[in-house]
Protein backbone atom coordinates (compact mmCIF):
# COMPACT_ATOMS: atom_id res chain seq x y z
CA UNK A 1 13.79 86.70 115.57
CA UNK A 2 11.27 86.06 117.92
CA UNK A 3 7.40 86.00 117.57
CA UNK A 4 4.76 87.63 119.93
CA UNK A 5 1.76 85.56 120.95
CA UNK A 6 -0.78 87.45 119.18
CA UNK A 7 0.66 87.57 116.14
CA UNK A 8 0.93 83.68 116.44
CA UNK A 9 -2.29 83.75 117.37
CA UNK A 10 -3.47 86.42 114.60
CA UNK A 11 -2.49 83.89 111.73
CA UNK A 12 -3.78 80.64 113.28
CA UNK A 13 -7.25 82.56 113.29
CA UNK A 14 -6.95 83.86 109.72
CA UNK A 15 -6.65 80.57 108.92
CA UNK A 16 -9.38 78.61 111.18
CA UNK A 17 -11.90 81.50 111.29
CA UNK A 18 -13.62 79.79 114.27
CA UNK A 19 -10.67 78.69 116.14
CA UNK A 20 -10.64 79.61 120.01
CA UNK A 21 -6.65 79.81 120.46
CA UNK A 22 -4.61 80.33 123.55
CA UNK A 23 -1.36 81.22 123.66
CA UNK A 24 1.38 80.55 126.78
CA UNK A 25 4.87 81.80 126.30
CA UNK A 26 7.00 79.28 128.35
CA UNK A 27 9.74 80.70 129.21
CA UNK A 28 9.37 84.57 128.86
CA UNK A 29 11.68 84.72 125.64
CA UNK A 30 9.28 84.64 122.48
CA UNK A 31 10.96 81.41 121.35
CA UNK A 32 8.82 78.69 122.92
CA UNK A 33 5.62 78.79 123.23
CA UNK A 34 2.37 76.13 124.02
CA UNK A 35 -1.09 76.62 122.46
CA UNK A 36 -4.28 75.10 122.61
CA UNK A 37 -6.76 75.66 119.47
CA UNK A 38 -10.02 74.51 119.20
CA UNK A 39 -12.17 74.28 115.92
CA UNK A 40 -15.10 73.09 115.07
CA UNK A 41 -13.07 72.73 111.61
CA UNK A 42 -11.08 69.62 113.37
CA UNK A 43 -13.79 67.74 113.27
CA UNK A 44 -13.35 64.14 112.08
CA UNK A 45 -9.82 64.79 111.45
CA UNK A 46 -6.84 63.32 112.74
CA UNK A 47 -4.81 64.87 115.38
CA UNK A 48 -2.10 64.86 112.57
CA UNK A 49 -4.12 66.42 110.42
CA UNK A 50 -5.55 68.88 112.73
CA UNK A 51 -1.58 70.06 113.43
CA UNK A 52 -0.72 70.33 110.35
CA UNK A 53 -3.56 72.93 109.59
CA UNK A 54 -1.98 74.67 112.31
CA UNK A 55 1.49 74.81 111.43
CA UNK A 56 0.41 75.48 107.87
CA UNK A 57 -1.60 78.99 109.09
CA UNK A 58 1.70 79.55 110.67
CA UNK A 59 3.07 79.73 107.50
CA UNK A 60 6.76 78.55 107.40
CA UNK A 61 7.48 80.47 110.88
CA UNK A 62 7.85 77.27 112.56
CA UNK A 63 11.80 76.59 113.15
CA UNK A 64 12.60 79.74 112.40
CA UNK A 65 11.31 82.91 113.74
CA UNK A 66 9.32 80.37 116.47
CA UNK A 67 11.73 77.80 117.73
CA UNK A 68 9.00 75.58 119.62
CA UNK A 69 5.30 75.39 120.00
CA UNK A 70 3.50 72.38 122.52
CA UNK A 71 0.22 72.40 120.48
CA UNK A 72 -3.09 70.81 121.71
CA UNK A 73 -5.96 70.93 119.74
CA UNK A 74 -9.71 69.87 120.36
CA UNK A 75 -13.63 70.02 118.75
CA UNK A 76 -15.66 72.46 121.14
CA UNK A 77 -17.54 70.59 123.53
């Protein structure tokens, strides 16, 4: 079952309040998708760390109903 990009983008900002996300599908199909989110929450973290609060506001959709995600995230400038 595939996922729309606001919904993916819905639960990454119910769990990083602040987060600035931006959502690509790649190929048209709802299955693979990039995103860029930027926090101020990432702050001092380490890009694994910073994924994983990602992933974890995605909350277990990750392999299943959303097959791939290319995720880039950043501090605000």
């Amino acid at each position: 079952m595939a996922m729309e990009a606001a919904e993916i983008e819905t639960m990454i900002r119910e769990s990083i309040p602040d987060a600035k996300v931006t959502i690509q599908d790649l190929r048209g199909d709802g299955d693979h998708y990039s995103a860029l989110v930027i926090s101020q929450a990432f702050d001092g973290i380490s890009r694994v760390k910073q994924h994983q609060m990602v992933y974890k506001a995605l909350k277990g959709k990750m392999g299943d109903d959303l097959h791939a995600l290319a995720l880039q995230t950043s501090v605000p400038e």
